[in-house]
PDB file of N, CA and C in Angstrom:
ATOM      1  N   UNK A   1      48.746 -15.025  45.658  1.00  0.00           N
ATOM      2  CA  UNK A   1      47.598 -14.144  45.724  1.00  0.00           C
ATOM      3  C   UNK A   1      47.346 -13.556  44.332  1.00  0.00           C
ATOM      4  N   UNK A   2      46.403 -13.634  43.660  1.00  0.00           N
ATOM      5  CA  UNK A   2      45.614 -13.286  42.493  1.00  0.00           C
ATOM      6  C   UNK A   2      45.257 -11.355  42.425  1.00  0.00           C
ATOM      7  N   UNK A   3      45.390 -10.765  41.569  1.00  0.00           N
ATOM      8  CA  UNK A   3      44.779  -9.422  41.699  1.00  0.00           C
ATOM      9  C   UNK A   3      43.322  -9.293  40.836  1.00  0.00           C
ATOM     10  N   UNK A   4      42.367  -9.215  41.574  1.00  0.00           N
ATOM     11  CA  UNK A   4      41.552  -9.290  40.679  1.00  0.00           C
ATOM     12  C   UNK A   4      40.898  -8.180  40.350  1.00  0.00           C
ATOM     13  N   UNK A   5      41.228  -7.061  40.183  1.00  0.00           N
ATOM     14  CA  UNK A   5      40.584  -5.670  39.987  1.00  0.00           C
ATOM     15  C   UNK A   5      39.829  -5.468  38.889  1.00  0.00           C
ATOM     16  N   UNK A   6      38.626  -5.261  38.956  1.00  0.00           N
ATOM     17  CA  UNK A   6      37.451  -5.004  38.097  1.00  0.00           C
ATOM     18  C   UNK A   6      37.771  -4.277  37.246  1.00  0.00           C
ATOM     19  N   UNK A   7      37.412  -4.283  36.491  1.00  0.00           N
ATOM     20  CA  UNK A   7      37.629  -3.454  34.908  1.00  0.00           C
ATOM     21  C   UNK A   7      36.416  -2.765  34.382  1.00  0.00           C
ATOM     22  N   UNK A   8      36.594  -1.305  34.613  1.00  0.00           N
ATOM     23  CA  UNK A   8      35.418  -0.429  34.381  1.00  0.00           C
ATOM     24  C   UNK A   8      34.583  -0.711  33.174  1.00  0.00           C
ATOM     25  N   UNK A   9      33.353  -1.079  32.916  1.00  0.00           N
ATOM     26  CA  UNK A   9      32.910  -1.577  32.076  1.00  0.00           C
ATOM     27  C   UNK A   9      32.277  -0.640  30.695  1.00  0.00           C
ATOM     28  N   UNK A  10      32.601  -0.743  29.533  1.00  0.00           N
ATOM     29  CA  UNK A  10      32.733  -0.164  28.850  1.00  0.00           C
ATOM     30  C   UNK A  10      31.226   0.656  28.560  1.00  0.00           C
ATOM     31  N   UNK A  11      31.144   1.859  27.763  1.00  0.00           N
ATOM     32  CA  UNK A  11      30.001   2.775  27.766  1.00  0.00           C
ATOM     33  C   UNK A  11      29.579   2.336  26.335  1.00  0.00           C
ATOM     34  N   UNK A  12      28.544   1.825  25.869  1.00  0.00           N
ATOM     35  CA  UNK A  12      28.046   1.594  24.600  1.00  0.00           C
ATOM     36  C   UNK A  12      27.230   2.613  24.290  1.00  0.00           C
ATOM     37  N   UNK A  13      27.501   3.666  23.251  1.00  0.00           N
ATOM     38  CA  UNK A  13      26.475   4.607  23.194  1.00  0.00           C
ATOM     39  C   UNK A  13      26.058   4.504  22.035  1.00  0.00           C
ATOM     40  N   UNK A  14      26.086   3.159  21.164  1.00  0.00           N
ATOM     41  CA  UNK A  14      25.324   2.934  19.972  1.00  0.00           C
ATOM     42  C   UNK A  14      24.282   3.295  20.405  1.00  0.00           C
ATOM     43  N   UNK A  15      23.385   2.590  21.266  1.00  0.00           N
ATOM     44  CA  UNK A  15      21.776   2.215  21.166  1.00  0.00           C
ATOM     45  C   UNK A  15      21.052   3.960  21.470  1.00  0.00           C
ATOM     46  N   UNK A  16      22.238   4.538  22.404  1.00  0.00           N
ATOM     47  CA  UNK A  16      21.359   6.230  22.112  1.00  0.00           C
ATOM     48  C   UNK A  16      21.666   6.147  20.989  1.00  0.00           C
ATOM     49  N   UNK A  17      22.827   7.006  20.370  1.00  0.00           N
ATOM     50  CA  UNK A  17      22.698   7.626  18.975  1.00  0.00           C
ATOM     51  C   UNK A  17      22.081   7.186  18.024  1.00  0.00           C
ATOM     52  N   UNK A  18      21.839   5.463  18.230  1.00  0.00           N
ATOM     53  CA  UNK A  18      21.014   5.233  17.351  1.00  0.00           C
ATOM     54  C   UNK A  18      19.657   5.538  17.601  1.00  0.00           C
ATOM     55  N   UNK A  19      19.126   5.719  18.560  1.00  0.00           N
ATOM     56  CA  UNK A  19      17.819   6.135  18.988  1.00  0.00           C
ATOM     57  C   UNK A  19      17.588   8.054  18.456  1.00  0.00           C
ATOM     58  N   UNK A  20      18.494   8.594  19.110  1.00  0.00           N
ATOM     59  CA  UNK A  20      18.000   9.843  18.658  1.00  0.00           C
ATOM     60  C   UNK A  20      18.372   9.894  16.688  1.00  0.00           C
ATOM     61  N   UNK A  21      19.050   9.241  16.365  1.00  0.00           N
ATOM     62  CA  UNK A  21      19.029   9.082  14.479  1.00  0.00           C
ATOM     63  C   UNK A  21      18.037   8.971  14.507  1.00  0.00           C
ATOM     64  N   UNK A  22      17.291   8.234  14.775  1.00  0.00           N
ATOM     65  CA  UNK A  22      16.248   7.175  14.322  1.00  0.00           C
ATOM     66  C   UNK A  22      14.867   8.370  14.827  1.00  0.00           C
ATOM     67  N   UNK A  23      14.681   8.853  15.669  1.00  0.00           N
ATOM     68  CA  UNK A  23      13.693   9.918  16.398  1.00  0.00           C
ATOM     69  C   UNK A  23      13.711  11.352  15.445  1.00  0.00           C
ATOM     70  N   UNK A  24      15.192  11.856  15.352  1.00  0.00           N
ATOM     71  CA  UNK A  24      15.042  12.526  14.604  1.00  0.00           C
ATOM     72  C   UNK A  24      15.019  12.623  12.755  1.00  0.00           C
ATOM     73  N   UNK A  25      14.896  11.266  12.032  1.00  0.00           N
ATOM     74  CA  UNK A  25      14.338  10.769  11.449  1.00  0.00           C
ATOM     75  C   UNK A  25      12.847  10.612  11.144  1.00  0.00           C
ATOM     76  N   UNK A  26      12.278  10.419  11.550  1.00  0.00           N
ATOM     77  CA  UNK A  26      10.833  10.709  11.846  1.00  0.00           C
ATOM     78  C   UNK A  26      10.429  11.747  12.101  1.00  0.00           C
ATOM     79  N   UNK A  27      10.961  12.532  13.027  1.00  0.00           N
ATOM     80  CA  UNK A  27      10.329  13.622  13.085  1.00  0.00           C
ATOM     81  C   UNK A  27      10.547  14.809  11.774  1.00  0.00           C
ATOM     82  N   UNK A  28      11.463  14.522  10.896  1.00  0.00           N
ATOM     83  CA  UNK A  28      11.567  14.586   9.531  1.00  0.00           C
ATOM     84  C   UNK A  28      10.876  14.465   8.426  1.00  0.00           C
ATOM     85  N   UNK A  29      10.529  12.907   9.001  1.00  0.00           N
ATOM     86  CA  UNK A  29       9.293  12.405   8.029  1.00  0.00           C
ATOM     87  C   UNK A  29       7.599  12.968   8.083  1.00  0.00           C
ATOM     88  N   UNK A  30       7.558  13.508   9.563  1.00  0.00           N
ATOM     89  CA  UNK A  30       6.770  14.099   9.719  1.00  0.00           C
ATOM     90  C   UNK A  30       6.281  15.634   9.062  1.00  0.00           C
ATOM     91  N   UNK A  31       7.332  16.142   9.202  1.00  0.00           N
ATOM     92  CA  UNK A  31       7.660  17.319   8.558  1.00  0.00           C
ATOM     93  C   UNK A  31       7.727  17.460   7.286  1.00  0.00           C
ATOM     94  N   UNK A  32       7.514  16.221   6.440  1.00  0.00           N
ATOM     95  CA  UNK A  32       7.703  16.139   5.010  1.00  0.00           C
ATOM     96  C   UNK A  32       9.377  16.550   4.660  1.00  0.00           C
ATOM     97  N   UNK A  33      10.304  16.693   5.316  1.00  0.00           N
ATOM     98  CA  UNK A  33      11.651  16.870   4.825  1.00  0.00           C
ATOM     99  C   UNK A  33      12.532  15.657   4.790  1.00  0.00           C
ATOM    100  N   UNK A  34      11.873  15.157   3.254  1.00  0.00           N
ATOM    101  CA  UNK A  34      12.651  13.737   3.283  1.00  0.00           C
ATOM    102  C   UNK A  34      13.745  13.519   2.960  1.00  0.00           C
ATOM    103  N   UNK A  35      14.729  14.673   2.550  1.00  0.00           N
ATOM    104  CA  UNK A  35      16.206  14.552   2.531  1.00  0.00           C
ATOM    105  C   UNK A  35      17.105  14.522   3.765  1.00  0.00           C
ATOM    106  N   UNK A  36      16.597  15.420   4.866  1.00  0.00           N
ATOM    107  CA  UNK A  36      16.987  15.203   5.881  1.00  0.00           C
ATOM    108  C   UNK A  36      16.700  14.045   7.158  1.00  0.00           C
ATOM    109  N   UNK A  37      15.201  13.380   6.163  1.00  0.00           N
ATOM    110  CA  UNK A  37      14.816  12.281   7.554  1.00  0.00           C
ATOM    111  C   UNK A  37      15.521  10.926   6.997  1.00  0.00           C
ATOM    112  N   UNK A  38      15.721  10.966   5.452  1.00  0.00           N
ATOM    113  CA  UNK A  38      16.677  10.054   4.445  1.00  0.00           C
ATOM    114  C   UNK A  38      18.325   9.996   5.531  1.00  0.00           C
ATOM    115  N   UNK A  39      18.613  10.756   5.510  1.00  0.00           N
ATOM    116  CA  UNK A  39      20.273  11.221   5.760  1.00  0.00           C
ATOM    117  C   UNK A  39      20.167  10.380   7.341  1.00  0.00           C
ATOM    118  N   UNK A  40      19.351  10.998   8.149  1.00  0.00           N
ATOM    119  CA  UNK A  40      19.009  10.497   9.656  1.00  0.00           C
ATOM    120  C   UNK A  40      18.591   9.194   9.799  1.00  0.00           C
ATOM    121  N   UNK A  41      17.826   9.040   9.356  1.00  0.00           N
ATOM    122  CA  UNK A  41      17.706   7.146   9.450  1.00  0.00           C
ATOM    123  C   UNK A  41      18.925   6.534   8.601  1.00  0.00           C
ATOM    124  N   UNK A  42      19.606   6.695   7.534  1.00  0.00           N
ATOM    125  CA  UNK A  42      20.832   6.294   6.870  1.00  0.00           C
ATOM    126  C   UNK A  42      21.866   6.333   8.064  1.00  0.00           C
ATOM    127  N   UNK A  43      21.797   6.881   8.560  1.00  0.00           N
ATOM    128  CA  UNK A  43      23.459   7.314   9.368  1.00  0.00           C
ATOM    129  C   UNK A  43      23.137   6.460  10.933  1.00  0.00           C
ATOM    130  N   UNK A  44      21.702   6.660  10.985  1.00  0.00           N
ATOM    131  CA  UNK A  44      21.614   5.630  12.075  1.00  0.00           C
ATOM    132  C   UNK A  44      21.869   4.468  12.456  1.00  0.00           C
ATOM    133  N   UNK A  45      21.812   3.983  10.886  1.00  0.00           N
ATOM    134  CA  UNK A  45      22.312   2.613  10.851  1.00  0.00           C
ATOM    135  C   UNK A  45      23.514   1.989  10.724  1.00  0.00           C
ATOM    136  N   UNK A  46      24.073   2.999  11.083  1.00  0.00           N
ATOM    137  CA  UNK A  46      25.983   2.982  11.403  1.00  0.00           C
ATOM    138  C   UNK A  46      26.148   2.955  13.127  1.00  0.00           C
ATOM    139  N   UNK A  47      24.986   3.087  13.374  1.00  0.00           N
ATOM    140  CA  UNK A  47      25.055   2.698  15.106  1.00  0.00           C
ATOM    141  C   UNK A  47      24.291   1.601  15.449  1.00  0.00           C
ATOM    142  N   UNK A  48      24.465   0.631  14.963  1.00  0.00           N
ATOM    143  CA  UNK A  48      23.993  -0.651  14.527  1.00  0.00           C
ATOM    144  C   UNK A  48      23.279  -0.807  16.575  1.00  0.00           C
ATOM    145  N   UNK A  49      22.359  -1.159  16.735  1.00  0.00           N
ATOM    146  CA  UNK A  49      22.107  -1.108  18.454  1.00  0.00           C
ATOM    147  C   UNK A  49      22.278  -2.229  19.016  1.00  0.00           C
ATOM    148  N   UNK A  50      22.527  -3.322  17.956  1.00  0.00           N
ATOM    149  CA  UNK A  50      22.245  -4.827  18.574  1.00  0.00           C
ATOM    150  C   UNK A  50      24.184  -4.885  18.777  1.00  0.00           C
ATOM    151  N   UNK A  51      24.616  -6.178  18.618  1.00  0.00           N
ATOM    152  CA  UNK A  51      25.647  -7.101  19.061  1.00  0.00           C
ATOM    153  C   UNK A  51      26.675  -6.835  18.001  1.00  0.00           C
ATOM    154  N   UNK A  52      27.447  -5.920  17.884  1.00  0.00           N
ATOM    155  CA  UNK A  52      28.137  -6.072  16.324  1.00  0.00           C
ATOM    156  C   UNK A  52      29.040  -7.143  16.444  1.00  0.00           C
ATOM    157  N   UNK A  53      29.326  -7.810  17.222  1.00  0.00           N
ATOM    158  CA  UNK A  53      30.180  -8.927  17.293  1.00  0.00           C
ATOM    159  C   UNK A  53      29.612 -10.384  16.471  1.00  0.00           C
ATOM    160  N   UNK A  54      28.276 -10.016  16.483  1.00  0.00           N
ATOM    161  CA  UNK A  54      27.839 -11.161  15.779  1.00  0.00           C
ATOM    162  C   UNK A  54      27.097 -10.881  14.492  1.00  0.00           C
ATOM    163  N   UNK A  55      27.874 -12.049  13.210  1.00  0.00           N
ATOM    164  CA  UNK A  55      27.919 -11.157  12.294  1.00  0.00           C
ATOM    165  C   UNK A  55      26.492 -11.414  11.340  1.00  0.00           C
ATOM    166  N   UNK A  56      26.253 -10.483  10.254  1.00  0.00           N
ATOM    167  CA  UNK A  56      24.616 -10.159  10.147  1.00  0.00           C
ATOM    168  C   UNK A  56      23.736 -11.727  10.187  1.00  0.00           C
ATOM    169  N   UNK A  57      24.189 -12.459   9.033  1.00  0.00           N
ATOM    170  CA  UNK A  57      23.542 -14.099   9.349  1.00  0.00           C
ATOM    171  C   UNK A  57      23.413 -15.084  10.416  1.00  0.00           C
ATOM    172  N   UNK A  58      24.153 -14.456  11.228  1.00  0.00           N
ATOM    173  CA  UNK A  58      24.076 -15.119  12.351  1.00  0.00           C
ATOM    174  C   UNK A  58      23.496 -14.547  13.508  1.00  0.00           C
ATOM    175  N   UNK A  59      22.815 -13.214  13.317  1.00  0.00           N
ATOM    176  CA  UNK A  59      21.906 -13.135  14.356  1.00  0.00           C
ATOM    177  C   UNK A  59      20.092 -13.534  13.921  1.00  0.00           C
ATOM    178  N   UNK A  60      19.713 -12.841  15.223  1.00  0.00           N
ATOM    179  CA  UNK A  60      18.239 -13.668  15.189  1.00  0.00           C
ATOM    180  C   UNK A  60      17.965 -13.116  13.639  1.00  0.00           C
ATOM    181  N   UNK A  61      16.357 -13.276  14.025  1.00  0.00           N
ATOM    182  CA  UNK A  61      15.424 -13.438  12.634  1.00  0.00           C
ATOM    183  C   UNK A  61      15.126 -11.964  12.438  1.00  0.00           C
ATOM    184  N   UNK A  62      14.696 -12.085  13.736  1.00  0.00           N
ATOM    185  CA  UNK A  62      13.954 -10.221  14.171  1.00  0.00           C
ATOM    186  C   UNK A  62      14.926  -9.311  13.718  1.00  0.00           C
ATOM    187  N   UNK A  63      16.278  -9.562  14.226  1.00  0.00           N
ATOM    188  CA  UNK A  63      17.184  -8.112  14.181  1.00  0.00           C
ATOM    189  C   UNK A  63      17.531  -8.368  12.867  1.00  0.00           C
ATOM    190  N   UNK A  64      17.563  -9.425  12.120  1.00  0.00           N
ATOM    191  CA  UNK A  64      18.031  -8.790  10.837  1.00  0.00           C
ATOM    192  C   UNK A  64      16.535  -8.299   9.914  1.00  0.00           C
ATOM    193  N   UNK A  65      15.210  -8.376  10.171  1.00  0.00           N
ATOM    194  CA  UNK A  65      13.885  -7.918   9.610  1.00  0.00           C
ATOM    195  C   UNK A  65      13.833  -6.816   9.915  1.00  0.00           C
ATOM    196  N   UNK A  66      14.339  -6.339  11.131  1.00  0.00           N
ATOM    197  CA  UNK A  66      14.759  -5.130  11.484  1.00  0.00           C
ATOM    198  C   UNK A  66      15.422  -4.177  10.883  1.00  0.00           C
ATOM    199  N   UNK A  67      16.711  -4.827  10.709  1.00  0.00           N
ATOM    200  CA  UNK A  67      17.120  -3.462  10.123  1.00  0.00           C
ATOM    201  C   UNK A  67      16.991  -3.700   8.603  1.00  0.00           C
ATOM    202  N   UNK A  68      16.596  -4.694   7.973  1.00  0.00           N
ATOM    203  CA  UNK A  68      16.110  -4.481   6.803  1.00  0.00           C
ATOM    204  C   UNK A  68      14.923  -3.390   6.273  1.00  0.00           C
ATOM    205  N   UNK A  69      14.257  -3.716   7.188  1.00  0.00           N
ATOM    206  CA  UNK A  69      12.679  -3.147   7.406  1.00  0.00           C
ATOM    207  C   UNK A  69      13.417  -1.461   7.484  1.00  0.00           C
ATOM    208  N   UNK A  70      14.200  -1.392   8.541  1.00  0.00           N
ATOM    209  CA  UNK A  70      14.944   0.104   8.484  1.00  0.00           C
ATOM    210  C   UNK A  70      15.650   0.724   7.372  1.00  0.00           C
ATOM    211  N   UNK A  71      16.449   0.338   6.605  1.00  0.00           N
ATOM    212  CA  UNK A  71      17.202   0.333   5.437  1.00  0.00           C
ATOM    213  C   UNK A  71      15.992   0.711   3.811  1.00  0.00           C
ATOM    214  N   UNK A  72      15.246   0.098   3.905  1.00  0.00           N
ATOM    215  CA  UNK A  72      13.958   0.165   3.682  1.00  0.00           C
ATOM    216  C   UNK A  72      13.474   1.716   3.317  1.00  0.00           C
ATOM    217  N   UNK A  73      13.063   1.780   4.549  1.00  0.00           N
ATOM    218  CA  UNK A  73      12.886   3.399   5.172  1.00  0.00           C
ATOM    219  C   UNK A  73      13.512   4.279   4.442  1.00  0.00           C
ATOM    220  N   UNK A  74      14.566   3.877   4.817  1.00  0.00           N
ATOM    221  CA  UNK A  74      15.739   5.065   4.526  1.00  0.00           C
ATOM    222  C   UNK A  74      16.009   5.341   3.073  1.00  0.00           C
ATOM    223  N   UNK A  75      15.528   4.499   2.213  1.00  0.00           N
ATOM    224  CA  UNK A  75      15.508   4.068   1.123  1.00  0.00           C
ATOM    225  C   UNK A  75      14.294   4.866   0.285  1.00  0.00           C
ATOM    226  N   UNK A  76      13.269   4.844   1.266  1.00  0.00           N
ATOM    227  CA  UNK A  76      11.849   5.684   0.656  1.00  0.00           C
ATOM    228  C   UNK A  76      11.729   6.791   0.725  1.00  0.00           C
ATOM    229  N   UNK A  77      12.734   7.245   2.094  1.00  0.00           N
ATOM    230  CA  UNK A  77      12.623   8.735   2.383  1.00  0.00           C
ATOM    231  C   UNK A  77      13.763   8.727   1.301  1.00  0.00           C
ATOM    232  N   UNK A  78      14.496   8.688   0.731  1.00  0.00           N
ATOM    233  CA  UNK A  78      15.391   8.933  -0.310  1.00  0.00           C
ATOM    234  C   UNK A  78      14.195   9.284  -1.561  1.00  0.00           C
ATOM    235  N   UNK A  79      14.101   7.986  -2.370  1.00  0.00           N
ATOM    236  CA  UNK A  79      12.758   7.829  -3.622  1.00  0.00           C
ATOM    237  C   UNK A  79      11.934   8.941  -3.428  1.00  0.00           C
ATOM    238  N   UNK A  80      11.638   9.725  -1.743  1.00  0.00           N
ATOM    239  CA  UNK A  80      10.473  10.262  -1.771  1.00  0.00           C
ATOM    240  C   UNK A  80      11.142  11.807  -1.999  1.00  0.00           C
ATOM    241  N   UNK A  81      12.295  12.436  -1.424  1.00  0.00           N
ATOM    242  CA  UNK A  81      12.837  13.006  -1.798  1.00  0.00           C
ATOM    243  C   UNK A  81      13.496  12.871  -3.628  1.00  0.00           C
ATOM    244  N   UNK A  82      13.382  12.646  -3.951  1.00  0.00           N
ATOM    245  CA  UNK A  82      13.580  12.333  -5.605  1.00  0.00           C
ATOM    246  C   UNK A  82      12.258  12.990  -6.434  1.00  0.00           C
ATOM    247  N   UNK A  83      11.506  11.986  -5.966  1.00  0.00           N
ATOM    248  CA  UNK A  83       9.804  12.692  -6.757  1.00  0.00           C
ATOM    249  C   UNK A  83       9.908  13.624  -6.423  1.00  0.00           C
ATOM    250  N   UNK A  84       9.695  14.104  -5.559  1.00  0.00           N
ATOM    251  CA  UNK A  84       9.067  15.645  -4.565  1.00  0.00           C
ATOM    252  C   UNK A  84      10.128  17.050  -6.042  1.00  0.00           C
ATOM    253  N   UNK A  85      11.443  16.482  -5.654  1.00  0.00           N
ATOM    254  CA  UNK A  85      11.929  17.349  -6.411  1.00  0.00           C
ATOM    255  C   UNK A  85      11.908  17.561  -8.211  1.00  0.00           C
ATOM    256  N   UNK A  86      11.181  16.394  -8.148  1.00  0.00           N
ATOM    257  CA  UNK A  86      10.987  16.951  -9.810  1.00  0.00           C
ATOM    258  C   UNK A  86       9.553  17.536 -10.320  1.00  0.00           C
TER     259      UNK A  86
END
């Protein structure tokens, strides 16, 4: 006889935290406070939302335009915080 007892399946809470980074990011950008919407989209992308098992070249087309396209961002709200302050 076999035991086959289910194994509670694990809680992924990348795709929130990365969602509220990413929300409260914007709503940053909105606000014109681009050091803090810089920091929030940056850190978001440490909650990577897709598959981290599969590694960056080897996923689709989209998710890596994606988070390029995001990185990006995070990159301008930086530059834009830079000007602003001089």
């Amino acid at each position: 006889m076999t035991n086959t007892k289910l194994k509670p399946k694990a809680r992924n809470i990348n795709k929130y935290a990365y969602a509220v980074f990413v929300m409260a990011g914007i709503l940053f950008l909105a606000l014109k406070d681009y050091g803090q919407a810089a920091a929030f989209i940056g850190i978001s992308l440490a909650f990577d939302p897709f598959d981290q098992a599969v590694r960056f070249e080897k996923r689709p087309l989209w998710q890596r335009i994606w988070l390029i396209v995001h990185l990006i961002t995070s990159l301008t709200a930086f530059i834009l915080l830079l000007k602003n302050d001089l």
